[in-house]
N, C-alpha and C. Protein backbone atom coordinates (compact mmCIF):
# COMPACT_ATOMS: atom_id res chain seq x y z
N UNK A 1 245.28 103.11 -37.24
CA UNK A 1 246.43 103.91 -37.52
C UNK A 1 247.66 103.36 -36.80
N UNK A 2 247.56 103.28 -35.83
CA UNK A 2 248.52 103.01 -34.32
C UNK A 2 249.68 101.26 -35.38
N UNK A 3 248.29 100.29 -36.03
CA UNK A 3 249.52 99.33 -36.65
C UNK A 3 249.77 99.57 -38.38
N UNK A 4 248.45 100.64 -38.59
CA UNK A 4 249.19 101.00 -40.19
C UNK A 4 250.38 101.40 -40.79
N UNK A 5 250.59 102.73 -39.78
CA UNK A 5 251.55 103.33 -40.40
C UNK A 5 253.02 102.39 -39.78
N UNK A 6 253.57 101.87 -38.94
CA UNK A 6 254.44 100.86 -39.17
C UNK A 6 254.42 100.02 -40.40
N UNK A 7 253.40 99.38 -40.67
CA UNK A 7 253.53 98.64 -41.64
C UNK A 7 253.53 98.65 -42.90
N UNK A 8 253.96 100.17 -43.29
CA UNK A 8 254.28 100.78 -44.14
C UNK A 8 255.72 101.61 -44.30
N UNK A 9 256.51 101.26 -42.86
CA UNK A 9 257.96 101.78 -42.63
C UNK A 9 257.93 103.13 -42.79
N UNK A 10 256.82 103.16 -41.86
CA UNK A 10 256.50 105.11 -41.19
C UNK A 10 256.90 104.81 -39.91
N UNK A 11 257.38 106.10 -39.24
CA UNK A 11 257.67 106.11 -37.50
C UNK A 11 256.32 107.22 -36.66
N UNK A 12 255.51 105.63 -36.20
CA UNK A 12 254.07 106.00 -35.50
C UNK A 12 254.16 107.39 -34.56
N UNK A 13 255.17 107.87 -34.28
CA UNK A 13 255.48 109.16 -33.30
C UNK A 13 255.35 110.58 -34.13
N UNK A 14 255.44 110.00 -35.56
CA UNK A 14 255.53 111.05 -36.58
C UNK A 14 254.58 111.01 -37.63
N UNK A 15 253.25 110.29 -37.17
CA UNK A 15 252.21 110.03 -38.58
C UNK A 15 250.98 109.71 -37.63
N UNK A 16 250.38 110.29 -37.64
CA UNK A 16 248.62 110.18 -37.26
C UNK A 16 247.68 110.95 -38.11
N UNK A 17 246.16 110.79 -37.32
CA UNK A 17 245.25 110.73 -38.40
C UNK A 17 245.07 112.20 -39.23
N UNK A 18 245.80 113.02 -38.13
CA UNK A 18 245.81 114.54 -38.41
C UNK A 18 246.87 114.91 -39.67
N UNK A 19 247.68 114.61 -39.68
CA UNK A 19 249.22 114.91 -40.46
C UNK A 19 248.87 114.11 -41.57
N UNK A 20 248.03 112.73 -41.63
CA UNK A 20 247.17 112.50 -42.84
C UNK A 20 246.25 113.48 -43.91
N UNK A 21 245.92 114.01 -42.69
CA UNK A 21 244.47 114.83 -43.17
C UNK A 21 245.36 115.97 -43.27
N UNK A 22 246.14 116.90 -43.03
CA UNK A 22 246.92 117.69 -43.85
C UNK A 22 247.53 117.59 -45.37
N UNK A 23 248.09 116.37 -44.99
CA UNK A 23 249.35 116.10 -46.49
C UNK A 23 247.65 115.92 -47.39
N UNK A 24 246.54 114.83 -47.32
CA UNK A 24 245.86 114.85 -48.25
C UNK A 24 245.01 115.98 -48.84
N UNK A 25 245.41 117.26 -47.82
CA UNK A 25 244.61 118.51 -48.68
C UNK A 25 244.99 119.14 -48.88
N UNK A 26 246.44 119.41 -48.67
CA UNK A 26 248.07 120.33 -48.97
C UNK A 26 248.31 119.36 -50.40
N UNK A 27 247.50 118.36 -50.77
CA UNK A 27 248.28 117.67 -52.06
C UNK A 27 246.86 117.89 -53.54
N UNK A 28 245.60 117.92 -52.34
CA UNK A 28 244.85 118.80 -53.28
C UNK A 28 244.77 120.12 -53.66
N UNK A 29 245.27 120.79 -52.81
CA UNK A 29 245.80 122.42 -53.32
C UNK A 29 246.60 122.65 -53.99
N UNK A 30 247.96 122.02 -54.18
CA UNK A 30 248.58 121.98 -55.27
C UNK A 30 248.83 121.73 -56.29
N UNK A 31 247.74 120.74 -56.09
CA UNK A 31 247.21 120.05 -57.52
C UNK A 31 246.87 120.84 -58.37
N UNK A 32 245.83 121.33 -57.84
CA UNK A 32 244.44 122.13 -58.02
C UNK A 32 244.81 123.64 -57.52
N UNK A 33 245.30 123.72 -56.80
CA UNK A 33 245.00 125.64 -56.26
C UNK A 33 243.86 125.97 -56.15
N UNK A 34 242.86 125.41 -55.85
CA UNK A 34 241.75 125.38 -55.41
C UNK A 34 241.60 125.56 -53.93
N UNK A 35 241.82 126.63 -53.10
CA UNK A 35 241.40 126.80 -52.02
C UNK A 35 240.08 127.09 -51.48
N UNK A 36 239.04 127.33 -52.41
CA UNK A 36 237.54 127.03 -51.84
C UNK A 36 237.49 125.63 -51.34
N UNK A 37 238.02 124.78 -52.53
CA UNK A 37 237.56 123.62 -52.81
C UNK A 37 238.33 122.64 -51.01
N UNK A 38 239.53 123.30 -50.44
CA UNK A 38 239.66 122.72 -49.16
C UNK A 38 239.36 123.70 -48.20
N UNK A 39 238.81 124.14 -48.08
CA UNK A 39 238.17 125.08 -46.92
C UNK A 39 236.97 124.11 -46.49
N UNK A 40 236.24 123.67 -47.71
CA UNK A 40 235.16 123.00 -47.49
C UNK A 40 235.33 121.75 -47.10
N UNK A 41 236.66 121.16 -47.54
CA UNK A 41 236.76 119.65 -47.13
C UNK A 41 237.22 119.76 -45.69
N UNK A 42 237.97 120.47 -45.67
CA UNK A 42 238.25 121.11 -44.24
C UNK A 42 237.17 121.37 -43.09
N UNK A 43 235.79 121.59 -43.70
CA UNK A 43 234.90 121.97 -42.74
C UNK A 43 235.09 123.65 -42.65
N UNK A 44 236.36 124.54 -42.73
CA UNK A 44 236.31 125.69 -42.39
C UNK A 44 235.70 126.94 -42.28
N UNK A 45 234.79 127.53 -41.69
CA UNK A 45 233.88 128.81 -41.99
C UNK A 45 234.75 129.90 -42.39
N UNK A 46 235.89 130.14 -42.06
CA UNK A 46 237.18 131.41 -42.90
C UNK A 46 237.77 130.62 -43.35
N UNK A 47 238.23 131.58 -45.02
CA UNK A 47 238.99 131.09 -45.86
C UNK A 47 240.55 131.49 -44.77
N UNK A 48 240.42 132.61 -43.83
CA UNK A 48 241.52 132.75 -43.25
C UNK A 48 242.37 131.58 -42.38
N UNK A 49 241.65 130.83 -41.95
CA UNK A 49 241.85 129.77 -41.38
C UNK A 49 242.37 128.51 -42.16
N UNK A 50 242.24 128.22 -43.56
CA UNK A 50 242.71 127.28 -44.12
C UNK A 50 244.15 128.03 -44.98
N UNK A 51 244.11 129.27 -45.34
CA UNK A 51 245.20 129.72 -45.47
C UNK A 51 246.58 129.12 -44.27
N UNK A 52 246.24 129.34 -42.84
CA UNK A 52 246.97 129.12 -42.14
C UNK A 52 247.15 127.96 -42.33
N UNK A 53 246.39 127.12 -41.87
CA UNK A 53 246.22 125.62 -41.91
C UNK A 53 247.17 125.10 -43.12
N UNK A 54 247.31 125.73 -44.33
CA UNK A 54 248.25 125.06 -45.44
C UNK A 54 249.57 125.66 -45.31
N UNK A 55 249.43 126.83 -44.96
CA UNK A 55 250.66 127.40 -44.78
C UNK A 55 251.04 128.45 -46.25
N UNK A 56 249.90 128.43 -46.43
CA UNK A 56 249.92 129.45 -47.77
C UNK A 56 250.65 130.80 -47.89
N UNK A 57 251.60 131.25 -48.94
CA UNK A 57 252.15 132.28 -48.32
C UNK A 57 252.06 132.96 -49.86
N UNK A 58 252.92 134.23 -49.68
CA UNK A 58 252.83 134.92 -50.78
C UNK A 58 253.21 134.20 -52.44
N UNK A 59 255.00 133.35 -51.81
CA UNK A 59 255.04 132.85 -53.02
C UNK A 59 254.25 131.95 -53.56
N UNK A 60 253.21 131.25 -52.63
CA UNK A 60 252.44 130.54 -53.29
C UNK A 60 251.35 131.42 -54.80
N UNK A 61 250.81 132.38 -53.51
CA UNK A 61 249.90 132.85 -54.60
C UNK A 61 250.40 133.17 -55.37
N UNK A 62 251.79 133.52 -55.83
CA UNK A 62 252.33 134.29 -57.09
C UNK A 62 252.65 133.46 -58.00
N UNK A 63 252.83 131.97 -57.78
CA UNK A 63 253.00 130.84 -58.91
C UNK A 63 251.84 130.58 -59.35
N UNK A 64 250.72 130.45 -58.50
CA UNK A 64 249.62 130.54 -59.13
C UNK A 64 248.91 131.03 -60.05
N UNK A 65 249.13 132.59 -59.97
CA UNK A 65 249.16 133.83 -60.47
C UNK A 65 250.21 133.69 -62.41
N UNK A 66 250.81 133.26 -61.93
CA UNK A 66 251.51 133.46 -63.33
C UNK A 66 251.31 132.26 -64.03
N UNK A 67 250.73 130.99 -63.04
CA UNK A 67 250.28 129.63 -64.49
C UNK A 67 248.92 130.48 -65.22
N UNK A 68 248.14 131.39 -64.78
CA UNK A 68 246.80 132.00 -65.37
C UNK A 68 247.16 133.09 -66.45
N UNK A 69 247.03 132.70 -68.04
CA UNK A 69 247.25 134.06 -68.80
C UNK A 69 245.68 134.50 -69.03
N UNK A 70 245.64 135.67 -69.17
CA UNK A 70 244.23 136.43 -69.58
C UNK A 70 244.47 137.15 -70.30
C-alpha cells in the first residue's frame, strides 16, 4: 500500500487499506442496495453495525424504496 497508492497520484496520508475496504463496499451497496450482501463481506454479526459503517441514512433507504414498483 505504503508505494501503491503514490503511484497512482493518491496522497498516502489519505488512502490505506481501510478507506479501500470502505469505498469497495459503499460502491457495492449502491450498486446493488444489497445490504445483507455487505454485512457479510464485512464479516458483521448486526446489520446495525454496517448501517453505521456505510453511513446509511434515511434518504438512502427512500431512493431505494421508490426504484421498487409492486
Amino acid at each position: 500500500m505504503r508505494d501503491l497508492v503514490p503511484s497512482i497520484g493518491l496522497e498516502p496520508s489519505a488512502h490505506g487499506t481501510h478507506s479501500m475496504r470502505r469505498t469497495k463496499v459503499a460502491q457495492i451497496y449502491k450498486k446493488t442496495g444489497n445490504l445483507r450482501a455487505v454485512q457479510l463481506l464485512l464479516g458483521h454479526t448486526k446489520m446495525d453495525s454496517t448501517v453505521r459503517y456505510l453511513g446509511v441514512d434515511l434518504e438512502d433507504a427512500l431512493t431505494l424504496s421508490e426504484g421498487i414498483d409492486l
